[in-house]
Protein backbone atom coordinates (compact mmCIF):
# COMPACT_ATOMS: atom_id res chain seq x y z
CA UNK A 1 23.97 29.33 206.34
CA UNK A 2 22.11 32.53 205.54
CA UNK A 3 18.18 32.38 206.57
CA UNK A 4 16.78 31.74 203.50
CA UNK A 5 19.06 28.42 203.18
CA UNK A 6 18.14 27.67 207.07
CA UNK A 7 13.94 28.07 206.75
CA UNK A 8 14.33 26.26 203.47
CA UNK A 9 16.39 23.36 205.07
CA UNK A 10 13.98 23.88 208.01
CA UNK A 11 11.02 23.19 206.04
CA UNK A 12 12.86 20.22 204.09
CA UNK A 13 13.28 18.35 207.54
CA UNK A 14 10.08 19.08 208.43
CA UNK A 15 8.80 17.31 205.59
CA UNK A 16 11.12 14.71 205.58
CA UNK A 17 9.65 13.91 209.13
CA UNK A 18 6.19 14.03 208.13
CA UNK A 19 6.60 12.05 204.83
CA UNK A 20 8.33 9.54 207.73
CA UNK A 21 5.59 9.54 209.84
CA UNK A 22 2.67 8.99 207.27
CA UNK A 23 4.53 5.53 206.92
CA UNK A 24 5.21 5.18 210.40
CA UNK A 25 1.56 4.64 212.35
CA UNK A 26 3.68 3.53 215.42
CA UNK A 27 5.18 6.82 215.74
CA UNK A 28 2.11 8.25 214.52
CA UNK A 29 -0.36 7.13 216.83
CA UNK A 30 2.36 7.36 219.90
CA UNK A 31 2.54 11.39 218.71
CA UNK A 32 -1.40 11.67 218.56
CA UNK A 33 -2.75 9.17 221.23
CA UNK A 34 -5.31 7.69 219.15
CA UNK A 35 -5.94 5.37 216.28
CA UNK A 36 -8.84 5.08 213.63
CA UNK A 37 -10.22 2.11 212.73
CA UNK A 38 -11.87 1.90 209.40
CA UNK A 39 -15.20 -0.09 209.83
CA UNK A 40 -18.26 -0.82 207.81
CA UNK A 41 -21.86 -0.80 207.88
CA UNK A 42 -22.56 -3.83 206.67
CA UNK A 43 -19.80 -6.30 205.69
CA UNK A 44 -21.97 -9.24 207.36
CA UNK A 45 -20.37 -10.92 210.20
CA UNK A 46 -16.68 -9.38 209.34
CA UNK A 47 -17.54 -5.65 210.55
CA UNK A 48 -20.98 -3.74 210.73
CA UNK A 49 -22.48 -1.38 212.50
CA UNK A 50 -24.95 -1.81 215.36
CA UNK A 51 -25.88 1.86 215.96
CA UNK A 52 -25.30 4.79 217.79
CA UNK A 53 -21.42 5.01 216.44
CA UNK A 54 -21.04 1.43 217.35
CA UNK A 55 -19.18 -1.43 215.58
CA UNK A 56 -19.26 -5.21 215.81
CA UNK A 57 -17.67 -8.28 213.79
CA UNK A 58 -15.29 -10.59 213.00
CA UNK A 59 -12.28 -8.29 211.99
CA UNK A 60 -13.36 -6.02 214.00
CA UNK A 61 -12.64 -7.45 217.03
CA UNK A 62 -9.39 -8.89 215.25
CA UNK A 63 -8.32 -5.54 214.80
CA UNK A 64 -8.93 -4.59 218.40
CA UNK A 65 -6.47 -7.29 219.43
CA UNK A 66 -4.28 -5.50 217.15
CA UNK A 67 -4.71 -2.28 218.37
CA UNK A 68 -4.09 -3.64 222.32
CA UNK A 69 -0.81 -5.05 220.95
CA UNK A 70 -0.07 -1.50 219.39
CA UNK A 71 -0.80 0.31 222.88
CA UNK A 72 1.71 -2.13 224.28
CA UNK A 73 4.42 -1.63 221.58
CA UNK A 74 3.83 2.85 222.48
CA UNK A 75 3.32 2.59 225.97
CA UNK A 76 0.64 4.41 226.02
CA UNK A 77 -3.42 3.56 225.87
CA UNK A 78 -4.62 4.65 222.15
CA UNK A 79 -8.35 6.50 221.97
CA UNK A 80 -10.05 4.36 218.91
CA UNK A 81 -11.81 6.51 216.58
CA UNK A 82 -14.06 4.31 214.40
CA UNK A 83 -14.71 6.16 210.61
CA UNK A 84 -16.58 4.07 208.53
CA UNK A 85 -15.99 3.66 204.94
CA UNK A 86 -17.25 2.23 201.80
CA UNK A 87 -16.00 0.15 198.71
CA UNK A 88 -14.87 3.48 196.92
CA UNK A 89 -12.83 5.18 199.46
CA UNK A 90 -11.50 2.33 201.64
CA UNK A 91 -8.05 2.46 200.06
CA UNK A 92 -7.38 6.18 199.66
CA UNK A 93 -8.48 7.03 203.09
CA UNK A 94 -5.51 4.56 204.10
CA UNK A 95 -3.30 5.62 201.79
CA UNK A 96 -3.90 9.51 202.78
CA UNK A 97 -3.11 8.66 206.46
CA UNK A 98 -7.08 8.92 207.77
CA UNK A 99 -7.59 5.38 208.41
CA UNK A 100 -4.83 3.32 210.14
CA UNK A 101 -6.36 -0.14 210.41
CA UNK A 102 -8.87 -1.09 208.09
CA UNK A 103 -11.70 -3.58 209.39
CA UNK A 104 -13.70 -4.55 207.14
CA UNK A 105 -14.19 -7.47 204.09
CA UNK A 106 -11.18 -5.81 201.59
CA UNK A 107 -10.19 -8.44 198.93
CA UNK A 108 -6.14 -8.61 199.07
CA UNK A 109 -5.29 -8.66 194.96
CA UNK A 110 -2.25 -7.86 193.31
CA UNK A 111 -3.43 -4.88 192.09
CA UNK A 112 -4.00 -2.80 195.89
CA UNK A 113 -0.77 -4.65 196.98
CA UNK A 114 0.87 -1.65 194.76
CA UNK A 115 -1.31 1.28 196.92
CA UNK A 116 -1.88 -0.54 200.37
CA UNK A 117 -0.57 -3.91 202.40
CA UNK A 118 -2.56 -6.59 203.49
CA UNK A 119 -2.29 -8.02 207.38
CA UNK A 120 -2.00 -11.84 207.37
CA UNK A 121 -5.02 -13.71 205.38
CA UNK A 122 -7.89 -14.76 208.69
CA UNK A 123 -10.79 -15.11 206.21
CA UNK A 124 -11.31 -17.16 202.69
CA UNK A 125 -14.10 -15.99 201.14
CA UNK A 126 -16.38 -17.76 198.30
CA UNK A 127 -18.29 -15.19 195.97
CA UNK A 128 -21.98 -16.69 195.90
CA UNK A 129 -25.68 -15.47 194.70
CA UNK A 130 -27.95 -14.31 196.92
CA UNK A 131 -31.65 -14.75 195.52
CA UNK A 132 -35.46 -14.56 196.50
CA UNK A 133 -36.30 -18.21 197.75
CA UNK A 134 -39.57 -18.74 195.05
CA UNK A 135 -37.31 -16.98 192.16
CA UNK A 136 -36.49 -20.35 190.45
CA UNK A 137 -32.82 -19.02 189.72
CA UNK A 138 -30.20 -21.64 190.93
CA UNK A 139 -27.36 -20.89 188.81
CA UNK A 140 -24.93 -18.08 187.30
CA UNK A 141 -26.33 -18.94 183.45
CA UNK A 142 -30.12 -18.15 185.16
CA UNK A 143 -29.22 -14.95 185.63
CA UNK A 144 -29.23 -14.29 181.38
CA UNK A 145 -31.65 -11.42 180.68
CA UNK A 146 -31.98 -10.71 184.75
CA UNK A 147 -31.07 -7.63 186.92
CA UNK A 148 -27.88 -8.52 189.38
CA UNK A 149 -26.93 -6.38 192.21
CA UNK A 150 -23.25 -5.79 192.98
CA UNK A 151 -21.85 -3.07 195.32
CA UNK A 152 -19.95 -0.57 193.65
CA UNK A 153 -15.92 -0.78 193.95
CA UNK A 154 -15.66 -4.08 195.04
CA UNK A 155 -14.11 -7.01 193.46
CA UNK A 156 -17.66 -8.58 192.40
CA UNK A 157 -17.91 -6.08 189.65
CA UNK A 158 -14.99 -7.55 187.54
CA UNK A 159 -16.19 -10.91 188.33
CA UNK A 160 -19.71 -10.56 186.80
CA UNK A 161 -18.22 -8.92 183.76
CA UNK A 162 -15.55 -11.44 183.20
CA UNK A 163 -18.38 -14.54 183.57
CA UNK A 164 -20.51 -12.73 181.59
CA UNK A 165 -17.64 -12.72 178.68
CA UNK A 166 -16.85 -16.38 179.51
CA UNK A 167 -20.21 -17.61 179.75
CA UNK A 168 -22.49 -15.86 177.23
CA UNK A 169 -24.46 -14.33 180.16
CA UNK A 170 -25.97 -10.87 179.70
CA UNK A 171 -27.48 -9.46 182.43
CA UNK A 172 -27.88 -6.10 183.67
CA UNK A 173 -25.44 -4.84 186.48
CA UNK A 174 -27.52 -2.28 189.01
CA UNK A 175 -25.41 -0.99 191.85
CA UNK A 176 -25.26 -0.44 195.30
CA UNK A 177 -23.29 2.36 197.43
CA UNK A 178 -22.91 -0.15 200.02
CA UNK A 179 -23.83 -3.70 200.75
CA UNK A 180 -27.12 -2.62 202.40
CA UNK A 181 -28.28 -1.14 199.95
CA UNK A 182 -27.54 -3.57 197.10
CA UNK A 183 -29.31 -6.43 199.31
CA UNK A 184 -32.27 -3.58 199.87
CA UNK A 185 -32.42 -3.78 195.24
CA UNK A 186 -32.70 -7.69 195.71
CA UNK A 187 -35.42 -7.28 198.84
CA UNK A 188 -37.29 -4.52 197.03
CA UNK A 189 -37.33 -6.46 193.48
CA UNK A 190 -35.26 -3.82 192.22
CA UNK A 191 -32.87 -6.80 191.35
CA UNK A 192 -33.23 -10.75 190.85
CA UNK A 193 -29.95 -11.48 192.17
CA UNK A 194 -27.18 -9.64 194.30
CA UNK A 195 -23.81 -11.29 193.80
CA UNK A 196 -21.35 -10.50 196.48
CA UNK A 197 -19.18 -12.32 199.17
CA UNK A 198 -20.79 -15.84 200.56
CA UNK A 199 -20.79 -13.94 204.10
CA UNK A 200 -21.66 -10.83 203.23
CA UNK A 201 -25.21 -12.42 201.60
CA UNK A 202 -25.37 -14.39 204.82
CA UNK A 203 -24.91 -11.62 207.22
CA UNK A 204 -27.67 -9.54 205.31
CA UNK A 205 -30.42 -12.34 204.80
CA UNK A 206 -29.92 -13.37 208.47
CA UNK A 207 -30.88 -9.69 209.81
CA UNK A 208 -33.20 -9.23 206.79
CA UNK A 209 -37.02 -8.42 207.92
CA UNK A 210 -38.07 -12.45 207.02
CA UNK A 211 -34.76 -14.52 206.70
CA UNK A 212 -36.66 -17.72 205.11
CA UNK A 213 -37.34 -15.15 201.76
CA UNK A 214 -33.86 -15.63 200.72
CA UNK A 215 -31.43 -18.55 199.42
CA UNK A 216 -27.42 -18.60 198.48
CA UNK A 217 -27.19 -20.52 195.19
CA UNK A 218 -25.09 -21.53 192.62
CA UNK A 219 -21.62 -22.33 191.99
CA UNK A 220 -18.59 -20.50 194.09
CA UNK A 221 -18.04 -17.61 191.51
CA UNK A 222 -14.55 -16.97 192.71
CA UNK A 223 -12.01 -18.02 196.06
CA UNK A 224 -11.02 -14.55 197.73
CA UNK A 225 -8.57 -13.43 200.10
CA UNK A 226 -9.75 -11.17 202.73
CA UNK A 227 -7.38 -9.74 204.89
CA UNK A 228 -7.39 -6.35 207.55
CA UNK A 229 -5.91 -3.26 205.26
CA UNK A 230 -3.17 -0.91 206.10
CA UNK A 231 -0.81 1.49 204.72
CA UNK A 232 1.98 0.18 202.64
CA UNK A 233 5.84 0.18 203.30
CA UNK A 234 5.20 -0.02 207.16
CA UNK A 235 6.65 -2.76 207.93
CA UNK A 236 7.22 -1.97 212.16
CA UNK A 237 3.20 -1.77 212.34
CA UNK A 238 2.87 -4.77 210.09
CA UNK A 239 4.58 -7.02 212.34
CA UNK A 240 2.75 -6.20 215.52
CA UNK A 241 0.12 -6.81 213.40
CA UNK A 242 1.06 -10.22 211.55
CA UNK A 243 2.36 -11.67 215.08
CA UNK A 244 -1.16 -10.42 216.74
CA UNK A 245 -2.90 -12.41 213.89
CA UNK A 246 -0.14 -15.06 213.75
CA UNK A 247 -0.52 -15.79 218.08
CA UNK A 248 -4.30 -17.01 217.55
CA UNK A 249 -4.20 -18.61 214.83
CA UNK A 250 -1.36 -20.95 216.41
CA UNK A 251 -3.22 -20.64 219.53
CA UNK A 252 -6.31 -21.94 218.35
CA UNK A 253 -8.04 -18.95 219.70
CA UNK A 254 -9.05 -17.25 216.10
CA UNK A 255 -11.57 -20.42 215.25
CA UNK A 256 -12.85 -19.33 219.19
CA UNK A 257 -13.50 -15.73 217.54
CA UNK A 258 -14.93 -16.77 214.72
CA UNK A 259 -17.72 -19.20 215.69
CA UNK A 260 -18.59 -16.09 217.90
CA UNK A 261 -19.39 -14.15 215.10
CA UNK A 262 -20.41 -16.42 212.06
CA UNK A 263 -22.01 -19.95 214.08
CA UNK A 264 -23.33 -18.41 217.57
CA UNK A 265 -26.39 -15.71 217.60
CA UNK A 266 -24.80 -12.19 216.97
CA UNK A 267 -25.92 -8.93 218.14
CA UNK A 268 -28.51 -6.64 218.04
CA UNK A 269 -31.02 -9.03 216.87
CA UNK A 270 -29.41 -12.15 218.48
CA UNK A 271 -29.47 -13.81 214.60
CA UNK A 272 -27.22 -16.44 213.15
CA UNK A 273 -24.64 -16.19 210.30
CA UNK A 274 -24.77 -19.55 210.76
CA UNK A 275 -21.45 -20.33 208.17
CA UNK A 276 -18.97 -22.49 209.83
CA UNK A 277 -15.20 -21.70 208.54
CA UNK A 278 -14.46 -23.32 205.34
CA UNK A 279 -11.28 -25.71 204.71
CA UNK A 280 -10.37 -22.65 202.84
CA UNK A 281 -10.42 -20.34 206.14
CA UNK A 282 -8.71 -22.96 208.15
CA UNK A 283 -5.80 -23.64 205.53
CA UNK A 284 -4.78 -19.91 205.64
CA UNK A 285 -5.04 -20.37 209.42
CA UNK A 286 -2.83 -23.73 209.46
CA UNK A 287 -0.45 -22.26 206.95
CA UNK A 288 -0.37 -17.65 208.06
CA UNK A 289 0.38 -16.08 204.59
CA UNK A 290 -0.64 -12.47 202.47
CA UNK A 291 -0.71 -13.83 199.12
CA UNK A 292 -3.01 -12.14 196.90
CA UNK A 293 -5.96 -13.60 195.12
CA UNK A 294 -4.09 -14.38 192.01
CA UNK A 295 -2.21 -16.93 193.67
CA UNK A 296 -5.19 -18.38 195.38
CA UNK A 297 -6.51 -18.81 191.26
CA UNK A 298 -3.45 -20.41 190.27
CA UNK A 299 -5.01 -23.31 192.73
C-alpha cells in the first residue's frame, strides 16, 4: 500500500471511529470522563435552574439516576457538565454530540423521533392557559382578539395555530425565548394569556412575585408525552437508560420522586407546584412505553 493509499485509509478509519462514537455515548463518555446534561432554566418542576450553575427538578434528578447507572456500566465516575438549553437548540445540540442526556420538558412526537430518541415516557403532560386571576378569560374561545404568549420552538406553537383554524379564534401569538420570559409577557401585561405545559404554568406562578395573581383555566388543549432526550440509533445507552427509568417505576420509587418535586415545597423559595400526578402520568408508569404524541391522540 503506497502512503497516499495508507494516510487515506488512515483517515477513513479514523472517521469511521468517530462517526461510531458520536452514536456511541457509552464509549464516548468512558473516552472523555464526563457527561453533559442538557438542563433548563425554567421548565417548572421538570428541570430549572436555582443559580450559581445549579440545576434542580423532576428529570433532572431522573437523569442523575441515569447517569449513576452509566458510571456503573464504564467503570469509571463521570464529571457532569450541566449546559443549559432552550426550545430552539435542544435537539441539534444532541444531535451534534454536545448534549448527551437531555433534562428538560421535550415533547416526544413523531416528527423528532426521525432526529433524536426519546427515554421511556415518566411525565404526561396537559397543555393549559395560564391567566391573570381578575382577567375574566376562562376559556380557549376568550382568548379571540387577545395577546397569547407561547415560547418559541415548542410544541404549543402548532397547537394555538391549529385551534385557532378549528375554532375561529384569532388572537395574536407574542413569543418568548424561554419559558421565563413568556410568563414575564403575561406578568408584565405584555400578554393576556401564556399557553404552555400545565406544569410549566404551575412551576412559574408558584415562584412568581404574588402567586394568588394567577389562575390555570380552560380546557386541556392537548395530552403530551414528555420524555428525557438523547441521541438517536444508540441503542447500548438507551437501555441503561430505559431499565434506570423502567426499575422505579416498577419499584414504586418514581411517584416517591415526583411528589418531591411537584406536591412537597421545592427549592430556593421552599414553594409548591402543588400538581399531584395525573392518571395520565401514572398509566405511562403502570404500562413503561416511548410512543409519540400521535399515538397518545389516537386515544
Amino acid at each position: 500500500m503506497n502512503k497516499h493509499l495508507l494516510a487515506f485509509a488512515i483517515a477513513a478509519a479514523a472517521a469511521t471511529g468517530a462517526f461510531a462514537q458520536a452514536n456511541d455515548t457509552l464509549a464516548k463518555v468512558k473516552a472523555s470522563g464526563e457527561i453533559t446534561m442538557g438542563v433548563r432554566d425554567s421548565s417548572g418542576a421538570l428541570s430549572y435552574t436555582l443559580g450559581d450553575g445549579k440545576y434542580a427538578g423532576f428529570h433532572y434528578e431522573l437523569c442523575q439516576r441515569i447517569i449513576g447507572n452509566v458510571e456503573k456500566a464504564v467503570g469509571k465516575k463521570l464529571t457532569v457538565k450541566y449546559l443549559p438549553v432552550t426550545s430552539q437548540n435542544r435537539i441539534p445540540l444532541v444531535q451534534n454530540g454536545t448534549v448527551d442526556i437531555e433534562c428538560g420538558s421535550t415533547t416526544n412526537n413523531a416528527a423528532r423521533q426521525k432526529d433524536v430518541a426519546f427515554v421511556l415516557t415518566t411525565y404526561v403532560e396537559e397543555v393549559r392557559i395560564a391567566v391573570k386571576a381578575n382577567s375574566g378569560i376562562n376559556s380557549l374561545a376568550q382568548l379571540n382578539g387577545k395577546k397569547v404568549a407561547t415560547t418559541t420552538g415548542t410544541t404549543s406553537v402548532q397547537l394555538l395555530r391549529k385551534h385557532e383554524r378549528a375554532h375561529g379564534v384569532d388572537f395574536n401569538e407574542v413569543f418568548g425565548k424561554d419559558h421565563a420570559e413568556s410568563f414575564l409577557l403575561l406578568e408584565s401585561g405584555r400578554a393576556d394569556a401564556f399557553v404552555m405545559d400545565g406544569q410549566i404554568l404551575a412551576g412559574n406562578i408558584a415562584t412568581s412575585k404574588n402567586p394568588a395573581d394567577y389562575k390555570i383555566v380552560g380546557e386541556v388543549i392537548s395530552v403530551e408525552p414528555i420524555a428525557i432526550m438523547i441521541r438517536k440509533d444508540d441503542p447500548a445507552f438507551k437501555k441503561v437508560a430505559d431499565d434506570t427509568v423502567r426499575d422505579l417505576m416498577k419499584s414504586g420509587e418514581i411517584a416517591k420522586i415526583y411528589d418531591k418535586w411537584f406536591v412537597q415545597p421545592i427549592p430556593p423559595k421552599n414553594t409548591r407546584v402543588g400538581l399531584p400526578a395525573s392518571e395520565a402520568t401514572k398509566n405511562a408508569w403502570a404500562n413503561p412505553n416511548d410512543k409519540p404524541l400521535e399515538d397518545y391522540l389516537k386515544k
